[in-house]
Each structure stands twice: as C-alpha cells, then as structure tokens.
Protein backbone atom coordinates (compact mmCIF):
# COMPACT_ATOMS: atom_id res chain seq x y z
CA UNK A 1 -21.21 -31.17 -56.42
CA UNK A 2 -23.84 -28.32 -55.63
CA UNK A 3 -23.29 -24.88 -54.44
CA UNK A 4 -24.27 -25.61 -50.91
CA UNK A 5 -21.75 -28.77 -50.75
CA UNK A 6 -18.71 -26.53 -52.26
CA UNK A 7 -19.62 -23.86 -49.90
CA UNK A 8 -19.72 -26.24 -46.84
CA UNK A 9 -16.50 -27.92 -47.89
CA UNK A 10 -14.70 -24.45 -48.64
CA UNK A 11 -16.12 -23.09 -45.06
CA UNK A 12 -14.17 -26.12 -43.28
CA UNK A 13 -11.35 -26.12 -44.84
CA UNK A 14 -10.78 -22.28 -44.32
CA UNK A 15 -11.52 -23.18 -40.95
CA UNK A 16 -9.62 -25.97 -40.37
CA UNK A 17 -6.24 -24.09 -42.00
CA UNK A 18 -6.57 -20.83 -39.38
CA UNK A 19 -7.14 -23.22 -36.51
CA UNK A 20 -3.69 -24.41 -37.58
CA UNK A 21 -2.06 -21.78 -37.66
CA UNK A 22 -2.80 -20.60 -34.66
CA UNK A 23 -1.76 -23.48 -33.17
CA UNK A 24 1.50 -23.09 -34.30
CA UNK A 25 1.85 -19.26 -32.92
CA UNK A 26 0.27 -20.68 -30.03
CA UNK A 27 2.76 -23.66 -29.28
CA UNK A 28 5.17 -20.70 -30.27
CA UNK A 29 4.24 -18.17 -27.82
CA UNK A 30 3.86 -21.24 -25.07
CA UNK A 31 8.00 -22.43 -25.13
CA UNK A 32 8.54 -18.28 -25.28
CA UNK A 33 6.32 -18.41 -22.34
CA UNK A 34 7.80 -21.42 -20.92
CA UNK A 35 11.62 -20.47 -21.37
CA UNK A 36 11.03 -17.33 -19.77
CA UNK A 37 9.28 -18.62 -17.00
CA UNK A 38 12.55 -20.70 -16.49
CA UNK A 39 14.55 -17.90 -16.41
CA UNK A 40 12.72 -15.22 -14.88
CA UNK A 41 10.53 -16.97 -12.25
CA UNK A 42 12.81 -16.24 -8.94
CA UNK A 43 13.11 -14.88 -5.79
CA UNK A 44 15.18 -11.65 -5.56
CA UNK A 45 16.30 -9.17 -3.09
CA UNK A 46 13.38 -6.29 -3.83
CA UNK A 47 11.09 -6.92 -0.85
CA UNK A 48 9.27 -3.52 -0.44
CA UNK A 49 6.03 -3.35 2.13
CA UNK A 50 3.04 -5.11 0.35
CA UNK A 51 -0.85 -4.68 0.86
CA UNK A 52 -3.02 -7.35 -0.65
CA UNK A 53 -6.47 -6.45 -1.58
CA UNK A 54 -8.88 -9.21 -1.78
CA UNK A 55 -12.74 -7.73 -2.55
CA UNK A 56 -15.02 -10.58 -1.55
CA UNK A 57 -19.04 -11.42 -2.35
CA UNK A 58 -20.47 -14.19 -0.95
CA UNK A 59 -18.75 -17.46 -0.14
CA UNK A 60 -17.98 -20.32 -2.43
CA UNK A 61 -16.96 -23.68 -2.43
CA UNK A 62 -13.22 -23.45 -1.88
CA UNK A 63 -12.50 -19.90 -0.69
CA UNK A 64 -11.34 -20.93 2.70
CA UNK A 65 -8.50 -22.88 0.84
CA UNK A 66 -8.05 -19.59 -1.34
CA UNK A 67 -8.04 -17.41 1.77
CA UNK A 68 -5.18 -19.32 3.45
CA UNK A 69 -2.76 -19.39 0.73
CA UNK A 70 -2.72 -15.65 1.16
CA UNK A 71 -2.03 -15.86 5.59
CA UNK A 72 0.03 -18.33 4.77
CA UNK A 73 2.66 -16.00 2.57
CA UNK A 74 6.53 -16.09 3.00
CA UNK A 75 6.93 -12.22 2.96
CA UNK A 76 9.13 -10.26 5.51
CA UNK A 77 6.52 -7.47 5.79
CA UNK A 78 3.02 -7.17 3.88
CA UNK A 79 -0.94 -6.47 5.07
CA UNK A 80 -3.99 -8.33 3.99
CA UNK A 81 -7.07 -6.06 3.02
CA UNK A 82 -10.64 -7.89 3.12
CA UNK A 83 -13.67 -5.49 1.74
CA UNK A 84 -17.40 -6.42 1.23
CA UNK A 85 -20.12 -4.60 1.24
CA UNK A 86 -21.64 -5.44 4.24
CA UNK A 87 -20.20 -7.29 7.63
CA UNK A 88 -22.73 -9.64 7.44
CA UNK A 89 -21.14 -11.44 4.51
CA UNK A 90 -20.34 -14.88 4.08
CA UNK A 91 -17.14 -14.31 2.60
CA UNK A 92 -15.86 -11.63 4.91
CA UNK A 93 -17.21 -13.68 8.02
CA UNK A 94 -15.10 -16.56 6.61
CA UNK A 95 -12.04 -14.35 6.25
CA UNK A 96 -11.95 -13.18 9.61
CA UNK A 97 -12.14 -16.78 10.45
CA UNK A 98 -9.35 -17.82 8.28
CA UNK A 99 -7.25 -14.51 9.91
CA UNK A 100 -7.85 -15.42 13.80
CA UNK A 101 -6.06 -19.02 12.89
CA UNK A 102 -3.03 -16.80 11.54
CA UNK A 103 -2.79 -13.65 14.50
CA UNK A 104 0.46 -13.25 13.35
CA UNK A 105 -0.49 -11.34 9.95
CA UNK A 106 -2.35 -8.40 9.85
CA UNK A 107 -5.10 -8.22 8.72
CA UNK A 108 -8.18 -5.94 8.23
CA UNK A 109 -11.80 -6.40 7.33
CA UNK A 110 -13.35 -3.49 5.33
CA UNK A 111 -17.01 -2.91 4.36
CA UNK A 112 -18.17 -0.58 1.61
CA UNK A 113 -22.03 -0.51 1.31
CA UNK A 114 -23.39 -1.20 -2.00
CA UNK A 115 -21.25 -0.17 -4.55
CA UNK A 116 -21.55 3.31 -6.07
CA UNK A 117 -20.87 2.53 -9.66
CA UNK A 118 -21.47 -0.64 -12.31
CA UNK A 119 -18.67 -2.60 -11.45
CA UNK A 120 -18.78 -3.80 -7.81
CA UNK A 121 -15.23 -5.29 -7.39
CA UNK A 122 -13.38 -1.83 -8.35
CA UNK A 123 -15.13 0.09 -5.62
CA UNK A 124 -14.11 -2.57 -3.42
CA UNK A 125 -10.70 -2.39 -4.69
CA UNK A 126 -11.27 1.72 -4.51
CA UNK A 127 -12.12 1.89 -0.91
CA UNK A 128 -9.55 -0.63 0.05
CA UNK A 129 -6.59 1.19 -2.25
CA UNK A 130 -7.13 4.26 -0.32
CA UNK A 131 -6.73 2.35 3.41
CA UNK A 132 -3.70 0.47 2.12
CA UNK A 133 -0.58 1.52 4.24
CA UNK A 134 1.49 0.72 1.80
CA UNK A 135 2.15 1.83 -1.77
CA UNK A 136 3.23 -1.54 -3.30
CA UNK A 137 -0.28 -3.45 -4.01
CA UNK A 138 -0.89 -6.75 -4.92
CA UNK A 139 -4.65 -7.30 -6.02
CA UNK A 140 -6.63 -10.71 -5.86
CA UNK A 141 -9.66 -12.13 -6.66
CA UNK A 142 -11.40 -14.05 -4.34
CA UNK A 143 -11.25 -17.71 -6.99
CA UNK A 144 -6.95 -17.17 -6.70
CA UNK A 145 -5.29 -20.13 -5.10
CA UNK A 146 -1.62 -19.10 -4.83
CA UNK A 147 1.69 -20.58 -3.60
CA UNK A 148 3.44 -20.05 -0.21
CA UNK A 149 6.58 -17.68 -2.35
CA UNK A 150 3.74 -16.16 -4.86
CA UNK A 151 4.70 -12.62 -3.02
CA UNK A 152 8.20 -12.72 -3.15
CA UNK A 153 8.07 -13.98 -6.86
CA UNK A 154 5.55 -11.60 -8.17
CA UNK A 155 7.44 -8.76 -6.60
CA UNK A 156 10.42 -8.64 -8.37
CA UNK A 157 8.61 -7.44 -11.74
CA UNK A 158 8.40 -3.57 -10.07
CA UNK A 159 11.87 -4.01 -8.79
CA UNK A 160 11.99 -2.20 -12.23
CA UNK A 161 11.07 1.30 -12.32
CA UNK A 162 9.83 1.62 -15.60
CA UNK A 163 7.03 -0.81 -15.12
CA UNK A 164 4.07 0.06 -13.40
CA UNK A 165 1.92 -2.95 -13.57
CA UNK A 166 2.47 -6.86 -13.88
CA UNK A 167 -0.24 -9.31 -13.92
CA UNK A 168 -0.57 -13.07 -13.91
CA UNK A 169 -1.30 -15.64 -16.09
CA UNK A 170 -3.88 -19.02 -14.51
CA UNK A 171 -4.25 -22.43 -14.21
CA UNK A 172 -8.37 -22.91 -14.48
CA UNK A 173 -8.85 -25.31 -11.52
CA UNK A 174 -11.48 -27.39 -10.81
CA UNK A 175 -12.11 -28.79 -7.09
CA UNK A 176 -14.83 -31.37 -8.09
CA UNK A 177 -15.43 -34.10 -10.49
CA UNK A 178 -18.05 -32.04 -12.23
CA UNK A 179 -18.07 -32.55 -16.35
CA UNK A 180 -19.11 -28.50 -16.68
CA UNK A 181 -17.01 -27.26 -14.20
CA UNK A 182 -13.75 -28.57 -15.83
CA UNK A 183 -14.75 -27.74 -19.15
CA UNK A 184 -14.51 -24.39 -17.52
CA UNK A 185 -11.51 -24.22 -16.23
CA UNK A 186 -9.83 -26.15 -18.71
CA UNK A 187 -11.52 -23.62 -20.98
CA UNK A 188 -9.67 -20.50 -18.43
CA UNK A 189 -6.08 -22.28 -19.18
CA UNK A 190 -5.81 -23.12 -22.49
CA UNK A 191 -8.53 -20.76 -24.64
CA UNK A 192 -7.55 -17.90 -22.95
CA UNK A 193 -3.81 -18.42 -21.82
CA UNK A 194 -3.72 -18.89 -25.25
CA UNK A 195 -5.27 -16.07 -26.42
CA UNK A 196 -2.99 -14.03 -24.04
CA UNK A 197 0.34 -15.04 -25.21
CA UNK A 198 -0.47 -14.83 -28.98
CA UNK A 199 -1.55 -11.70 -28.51
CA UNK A 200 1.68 -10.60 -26.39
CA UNK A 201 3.94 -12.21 -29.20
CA UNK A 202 2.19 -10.63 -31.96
CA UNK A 203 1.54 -7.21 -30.36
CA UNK A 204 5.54 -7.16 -28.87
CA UNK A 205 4.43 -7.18 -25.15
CA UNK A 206 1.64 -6.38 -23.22
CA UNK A 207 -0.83 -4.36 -24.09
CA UNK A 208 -3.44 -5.16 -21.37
CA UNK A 209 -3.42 -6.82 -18.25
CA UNK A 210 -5.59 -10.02 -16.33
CA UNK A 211 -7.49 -8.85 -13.37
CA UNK A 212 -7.23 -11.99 -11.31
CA UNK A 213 -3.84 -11.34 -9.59
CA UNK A 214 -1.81 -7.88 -10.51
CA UNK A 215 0.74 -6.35 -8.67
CA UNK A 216 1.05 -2.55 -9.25
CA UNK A 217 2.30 0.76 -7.32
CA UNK A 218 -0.91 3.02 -5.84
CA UNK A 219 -0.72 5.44 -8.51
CA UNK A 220 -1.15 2.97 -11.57
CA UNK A 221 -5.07 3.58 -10.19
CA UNK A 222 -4.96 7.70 -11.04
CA UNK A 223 -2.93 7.01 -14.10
CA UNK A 224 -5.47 4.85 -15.53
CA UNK A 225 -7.93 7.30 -14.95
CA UNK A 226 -9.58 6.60 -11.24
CA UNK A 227 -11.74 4.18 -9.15
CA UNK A 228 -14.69 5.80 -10.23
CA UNK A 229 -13.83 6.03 -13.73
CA UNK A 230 -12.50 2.33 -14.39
CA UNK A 231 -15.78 1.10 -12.20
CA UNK A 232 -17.97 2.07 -15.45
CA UNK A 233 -16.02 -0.64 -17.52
CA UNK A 234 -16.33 -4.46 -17.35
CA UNK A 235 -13.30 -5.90 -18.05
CA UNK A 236 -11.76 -2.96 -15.82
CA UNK A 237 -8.64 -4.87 -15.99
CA UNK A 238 -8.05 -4.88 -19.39
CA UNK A 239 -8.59 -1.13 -19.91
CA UNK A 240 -6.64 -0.49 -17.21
CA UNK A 241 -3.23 -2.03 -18.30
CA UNK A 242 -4.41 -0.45 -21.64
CA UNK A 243 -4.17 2.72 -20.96
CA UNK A 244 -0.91 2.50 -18.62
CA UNK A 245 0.65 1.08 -21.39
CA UNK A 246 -0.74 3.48 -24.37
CA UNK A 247 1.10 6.10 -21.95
CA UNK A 248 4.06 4.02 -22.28
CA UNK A 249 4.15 3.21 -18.79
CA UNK A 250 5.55 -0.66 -18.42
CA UNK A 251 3.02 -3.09 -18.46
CA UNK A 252 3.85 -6.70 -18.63
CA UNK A 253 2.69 -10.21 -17.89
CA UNK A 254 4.44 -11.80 -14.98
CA UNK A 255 6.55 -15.15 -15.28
CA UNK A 256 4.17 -16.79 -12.49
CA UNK A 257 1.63 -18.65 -12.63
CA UNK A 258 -1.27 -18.76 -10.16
CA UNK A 259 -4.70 -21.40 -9.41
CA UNK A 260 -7.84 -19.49 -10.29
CA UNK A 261 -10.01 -22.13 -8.71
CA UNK A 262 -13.65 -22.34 -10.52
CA UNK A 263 -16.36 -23.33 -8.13
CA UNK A 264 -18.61 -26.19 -9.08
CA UNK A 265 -21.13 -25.01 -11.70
CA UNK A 266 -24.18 -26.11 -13.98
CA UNK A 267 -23.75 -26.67 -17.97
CA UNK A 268 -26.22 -23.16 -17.91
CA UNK A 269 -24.80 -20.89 -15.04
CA UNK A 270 -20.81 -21.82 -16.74
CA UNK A 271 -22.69 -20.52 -20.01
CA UNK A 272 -23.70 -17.34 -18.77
CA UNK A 273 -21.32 -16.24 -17.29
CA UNK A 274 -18.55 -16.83 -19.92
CA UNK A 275 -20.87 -15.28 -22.32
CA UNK A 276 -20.68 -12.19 -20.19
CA UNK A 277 -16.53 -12.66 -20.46
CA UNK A 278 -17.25 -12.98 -24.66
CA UNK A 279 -19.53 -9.90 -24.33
CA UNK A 280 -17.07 -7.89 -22.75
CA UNK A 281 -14.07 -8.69 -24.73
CA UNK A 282 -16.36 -8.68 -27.91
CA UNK A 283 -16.59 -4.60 -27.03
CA UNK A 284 -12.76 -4.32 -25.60
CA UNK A 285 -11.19 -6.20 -28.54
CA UNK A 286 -13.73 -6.04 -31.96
CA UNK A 287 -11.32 -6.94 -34.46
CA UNK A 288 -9.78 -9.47 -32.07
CA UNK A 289 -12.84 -10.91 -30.94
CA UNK A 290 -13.74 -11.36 -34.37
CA UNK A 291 -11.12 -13.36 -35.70
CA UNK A 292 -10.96 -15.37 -32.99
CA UNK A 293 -13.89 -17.06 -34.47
CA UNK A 294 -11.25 -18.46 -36.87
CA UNK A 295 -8.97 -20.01 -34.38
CA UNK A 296 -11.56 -22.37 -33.11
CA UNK A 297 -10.79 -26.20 -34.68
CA UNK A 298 -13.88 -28.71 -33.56
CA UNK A 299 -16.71 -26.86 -35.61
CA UNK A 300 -14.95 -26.52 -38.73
CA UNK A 301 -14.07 -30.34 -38.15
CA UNK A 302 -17.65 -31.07 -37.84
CA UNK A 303 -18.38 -29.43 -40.72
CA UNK A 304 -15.92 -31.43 -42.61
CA UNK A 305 -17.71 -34.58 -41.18
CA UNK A 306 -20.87 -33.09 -42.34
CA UNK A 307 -19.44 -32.87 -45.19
CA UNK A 308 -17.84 -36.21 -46.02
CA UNK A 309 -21.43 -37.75 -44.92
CA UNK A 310 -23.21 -35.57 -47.68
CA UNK A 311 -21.04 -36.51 -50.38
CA UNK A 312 -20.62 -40.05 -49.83
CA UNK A 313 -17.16 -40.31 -47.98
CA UNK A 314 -18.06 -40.84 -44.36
CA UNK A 315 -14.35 -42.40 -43.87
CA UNK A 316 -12.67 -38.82 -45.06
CA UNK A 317 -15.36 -37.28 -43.07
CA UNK A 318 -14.44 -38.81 -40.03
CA UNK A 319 -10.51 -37.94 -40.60
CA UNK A 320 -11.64 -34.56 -41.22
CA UNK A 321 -13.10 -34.21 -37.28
CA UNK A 322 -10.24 -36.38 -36.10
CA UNK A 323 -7.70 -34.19 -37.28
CA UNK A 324 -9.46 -31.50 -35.62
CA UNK A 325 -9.26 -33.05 -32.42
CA UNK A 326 -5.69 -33.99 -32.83
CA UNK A 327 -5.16 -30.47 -33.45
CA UNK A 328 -7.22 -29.17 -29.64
CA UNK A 329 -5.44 -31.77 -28.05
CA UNK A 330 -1.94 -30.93 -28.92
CA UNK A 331 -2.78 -27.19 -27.96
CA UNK A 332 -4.23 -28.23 -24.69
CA UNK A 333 -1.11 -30.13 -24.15
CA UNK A 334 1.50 -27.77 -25.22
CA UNK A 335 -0.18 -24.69 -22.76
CA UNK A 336 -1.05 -26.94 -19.72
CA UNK A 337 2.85 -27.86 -19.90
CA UNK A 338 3.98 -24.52 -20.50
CA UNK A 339 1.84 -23.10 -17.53
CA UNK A 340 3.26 -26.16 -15.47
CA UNK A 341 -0.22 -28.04 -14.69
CA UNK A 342 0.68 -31.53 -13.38
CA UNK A 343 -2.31 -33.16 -14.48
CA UNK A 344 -2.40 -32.21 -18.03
CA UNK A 345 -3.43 -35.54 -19.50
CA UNK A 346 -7.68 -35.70 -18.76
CA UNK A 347 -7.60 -31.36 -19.03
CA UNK A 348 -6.21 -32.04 -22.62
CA UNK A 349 -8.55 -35.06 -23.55
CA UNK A 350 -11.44 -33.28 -23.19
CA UNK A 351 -10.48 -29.98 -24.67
CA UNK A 352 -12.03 -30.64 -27.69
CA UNK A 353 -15.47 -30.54 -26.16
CA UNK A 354 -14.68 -27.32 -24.85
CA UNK A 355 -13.42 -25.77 -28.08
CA UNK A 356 -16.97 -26.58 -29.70
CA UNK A 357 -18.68 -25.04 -26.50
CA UNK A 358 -16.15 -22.07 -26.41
CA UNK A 359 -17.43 -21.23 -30.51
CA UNK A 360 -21.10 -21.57 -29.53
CA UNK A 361 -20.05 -19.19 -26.71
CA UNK A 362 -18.73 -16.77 -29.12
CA UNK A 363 -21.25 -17.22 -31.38
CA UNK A 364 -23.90 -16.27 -29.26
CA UNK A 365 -21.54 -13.16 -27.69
CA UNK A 366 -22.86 -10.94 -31.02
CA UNK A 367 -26.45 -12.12 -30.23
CA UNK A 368 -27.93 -9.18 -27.86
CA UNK A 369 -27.84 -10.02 -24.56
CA UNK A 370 -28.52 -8.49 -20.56
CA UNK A 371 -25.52 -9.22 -18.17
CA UNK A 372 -25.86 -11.02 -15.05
CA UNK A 373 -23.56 -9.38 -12.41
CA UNK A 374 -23.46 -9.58 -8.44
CA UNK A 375 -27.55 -9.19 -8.62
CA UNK A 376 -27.35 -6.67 -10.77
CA UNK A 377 -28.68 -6.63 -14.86
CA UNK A 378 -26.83 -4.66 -17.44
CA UNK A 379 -25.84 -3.98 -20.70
CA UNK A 380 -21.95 -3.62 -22.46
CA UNK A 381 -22.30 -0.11 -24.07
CA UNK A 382 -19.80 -0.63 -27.47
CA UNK A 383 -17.18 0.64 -25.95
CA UNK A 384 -16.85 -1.77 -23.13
CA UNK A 385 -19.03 0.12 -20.24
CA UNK A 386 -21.85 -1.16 -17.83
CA UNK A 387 -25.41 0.09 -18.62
CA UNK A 388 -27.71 -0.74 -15.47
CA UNK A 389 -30.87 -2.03 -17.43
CA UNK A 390 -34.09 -2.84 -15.46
C-alpha cells in the first residue's frame, strides 16, 4: 500500500473514532439534558416584574408570528421593549402593528440612531436596558418563536439568588420547504445544541451563555463590563456569561427550550453567515474550535470511501460512509428528542448533509475572511472583537 493510501486510511479512521466518541458524550449530555428538563421545566411561584427587550433590523419572513408569541405571554405583570434604529423600520413598524392588536400589554417602541459601536444589537439592547422599568430582563432576538408560559418558565431560574444569568437552548426552525434553509436550522439544533451540552458536561456547568433568549437581573450588564464595552465583541453573548461566571456569579443554561425560526435563505447567504458564527467562535473558543474539527463524522466517512475505491474494496468503502451516516443520524435523533422537536424524523435524515457542510464551514472559518454584519464589513480581532474594515 503507498504512503499516501496509509495516510488516507489512518486520517479516516482517526476521524471516524473521535466522531464516535463524541457521539456518545453527546447522547450523554442529551438524556442529562433531557431528565433535567423533566424535572426542572415548571411553573413556580417567583413572578417578579419583567421587561422584554427585543432589538429589531429589518423585517423577515416570519417575525409577525415571532412578535406575537411575545403579546401573547401568560405573565401577571411584564413590559415589552421594541428598539431600532430608526422609526421608519420595517420591523419596528410591524411591531407596533402586532402591539395595537394586543392594547392590553404595554408596550414601547424605541429608536436609537445608528449604533455607536461594532455590534449593533448590544446598543440596542443598551439603550433599551436603561428605559426598562423593571430590573428583571428577559432579552430576545428578533428569529425567537416562544410559547404562551415561556415567561413564567424561564423565570424561575433567578428565583435563585446566586445566579445572575440563565439562557436558552433552540430548536432551529424552518418555515419553508427550502433544502438550505433546513440544513440550517437543523444545523442550529443538533451541531450546536450539541456542542453546548458537551461542553456544559465536560466543563461542570456553564461557562458561557446563548444570546438568543437570556433572562438576567439589570446589573449582569455592569458586571460584565458595560454596553459599550461588550458592543466591541461578536459573540457578545458568550463573553458575557463568561465573565459573570469567571467572577463566580451563577450562570447556567435554562431547562426550556425555545423556536429560533431561520428565515428562508440561499445555499450562499446560509454560508456566510454561519461562517461569520465559525469566525467568531474560532476567536472565543481556539482550542475548542479546533477540535471540533474532530467531532465531525461524514468527511472522514468519505474519506474512507475514497479510500476503499483506491485500494480495490469499493464494498468496505461504502460501509465505511454508511457507518458514518448511521453515526449523524443517531445524533440528530437523540438531540431533536432531547430538545422535544416533534418532527424529528426528515431533520435527522438529512443531517448528514449538514455535517459535511458544517466541516467545510469550519474549514474555511481559519481561511481569512471580512464579516458581513447589518451593512456593515469587519474583521474578528483574535480575541473575539469587531474591526470596522473598509
């Protein structure tokens, strides 16, 4: 056999052993995930005033539906914050639309002017923060599709003093029958839900926290260093729960789960702007970001098909990539259960597809690269910041 066939054989079979062992931890960290959500996921009796911030850009196939599962809340007492930069938004014009259907919550409708530092959504969430009348906050990205009790549910995690911020886990949801748009959400379930409760099993909680729906008190902002401050980063999120919890301030991820609802997209636009995700954590989490290259199972099964092909044993070859699959669709299965997504069954068929396209995605994340954000281009500095480039 020559040097290039041992190499190629050695490279998926490497491969192909990491992949499966993170699919064990990650079935693992899935029934944690999943007995917990069992026994923690409940209404209690800590109902404290609420504001919910919602920073908006632009409007989207399927934001009204977003917008209404927040008016449509079970919550004694809370107030729903709207902020873009300018009245003359779409998505802020289709707010206040949403709101004079529901008079009975209130409801305000913020602008902020163009943003005053890299990351546009934190000085939304900034200027909105500091009109909040209340000091319980529940933030939320425009894509989050929640249900009716989400409020009273995702309360109860500060009923607990010592924690000061608790953020939720999604369900990638995809509106359309669009190939590229479900291989993106699909991708937002299981890749990264994944991700996220390995690394909370391994690491013995929380270290970080997902931006998409948190609930936190109004100082967890100052503690984590200020509006202004956190706008520099792009994963503001993560660095945020970071730091809260390298103070050893509690910091953990919530029992629900809520619909982050991923607007129909090209093969090209989903590409970019996961890479700028990969980018970002690439610079938040090196080491992390690096092995995750390992974890992957489809490439390393393609190179065993490569492989068999070369060498004369197409048959073994073709195992080889089968097995792979196998492996993708029992992890697609396990977290789309665990995360209690009723229609698991096509999500987890075509997860393999994704899992190649999510290692070209990471691939490429080392290549260098501008970011693409709200109209603006930049670079990730190493440690995680925005660089406005020309």
């Amino acid at each position: 056999m020559s040097l290039f066939l041992r190499i190629l054989f050695w490279v998926a079979a490497v491969g192909s052993v990491t992949s499966t062992i993170y699919l064990l931890m990650v079935v693992i960290a899935a029934v944690r995930f999943w007995l917990r959500r069992r026994r923690d996921d409940r209404v209690g009796e800590f109902l404290p005033p609420l504001s919910v911030l919602k920073p908006l850009h632009g409007k989207e196939p399927g934001l009204e539906k977003n917008l209404e599962s927040f008016f449509t809340q079970d919550y004694p007492e809370f107030e729903l914050l709207f902020c873009a930069r300018h009245e003359t938004d779409e998505g802020l014009r289709l707010a206040q639309a949403v709101g004079a259907r529901h008079p009975q919550v209130q409801a305000r409708y913020l602008t902020c002017g163009e943003p005053q530092y890299p990351n546009a959504k934190m000085y939304s969430l900034g200027v909105m923060a500091e009109a909040a009348r209340n000091e319980h906050m529940v933030t939320s990205d425009a894509d989050s599709r929640v249900e009716r009790d989400l409020l009273r549910r995702v309360v109860q995690s500060l009923a607990d003093p010592k924690l000061a911020l608790a953020s939720c886990l999604y369900l990638g949801t995809a509106d359309v029958p669009n190939l590229a748009t479900q291989l993106d959400a699909v991708g937002k379930s299981v890749e990264m839900g994944s991700g996220v409760l390995v690394a909370d099993m391994v690491e013995g909680g929380t270290k970080f926290a997902l931006g998409v729906v948190v609930v936190q008190r109004r100082k967890a902002f100052y503690d984590a260093g200020g509006y202004e401050d956190l706008g520099q980063y792009q994963a503001e999120d993560y660095v945020m729960g970071k730091r809260l919890a390298e103070q050893g301030q509690g910091v953990i991820m919530a029992p629900q789960v809520i619909r982050l609802v991923v607007p129909e997209t090209s093969f090209a636009a989903s590409f970019r702007n996961q890479l700028r995700w990969m980018q970002s954590t690439r610079r938040s989490r090196p080491a992390g970001h690096l092995g995750t290259g390992l974890t992957f199972s489809v490439p390393f099964g393609l190179l065993g098909l490569a492989w068999g092909v070369l060498t004369g044993r197409p048959e073994l070859g073709a195992l080889w990539l089968l097995g792979s699959c196998v492996n993708r669709w029992v992890q697609a299965g396990v977290m789309l259960k665990a995360l209690g997504e009723p229609r698991w069954v096509w999500q987890a068929l075509i997860y393999p597809l994704r899992d190649l396209l999510g290692w070209v995605i990471w691939f490429v994340s080392y290549l260098p690269a501008k970011v693409h954000y709200h109209g603006g281009q930049y670079l990730i500095t190493p440690d995680g910041r925005y660089k406005q480039v020309p």
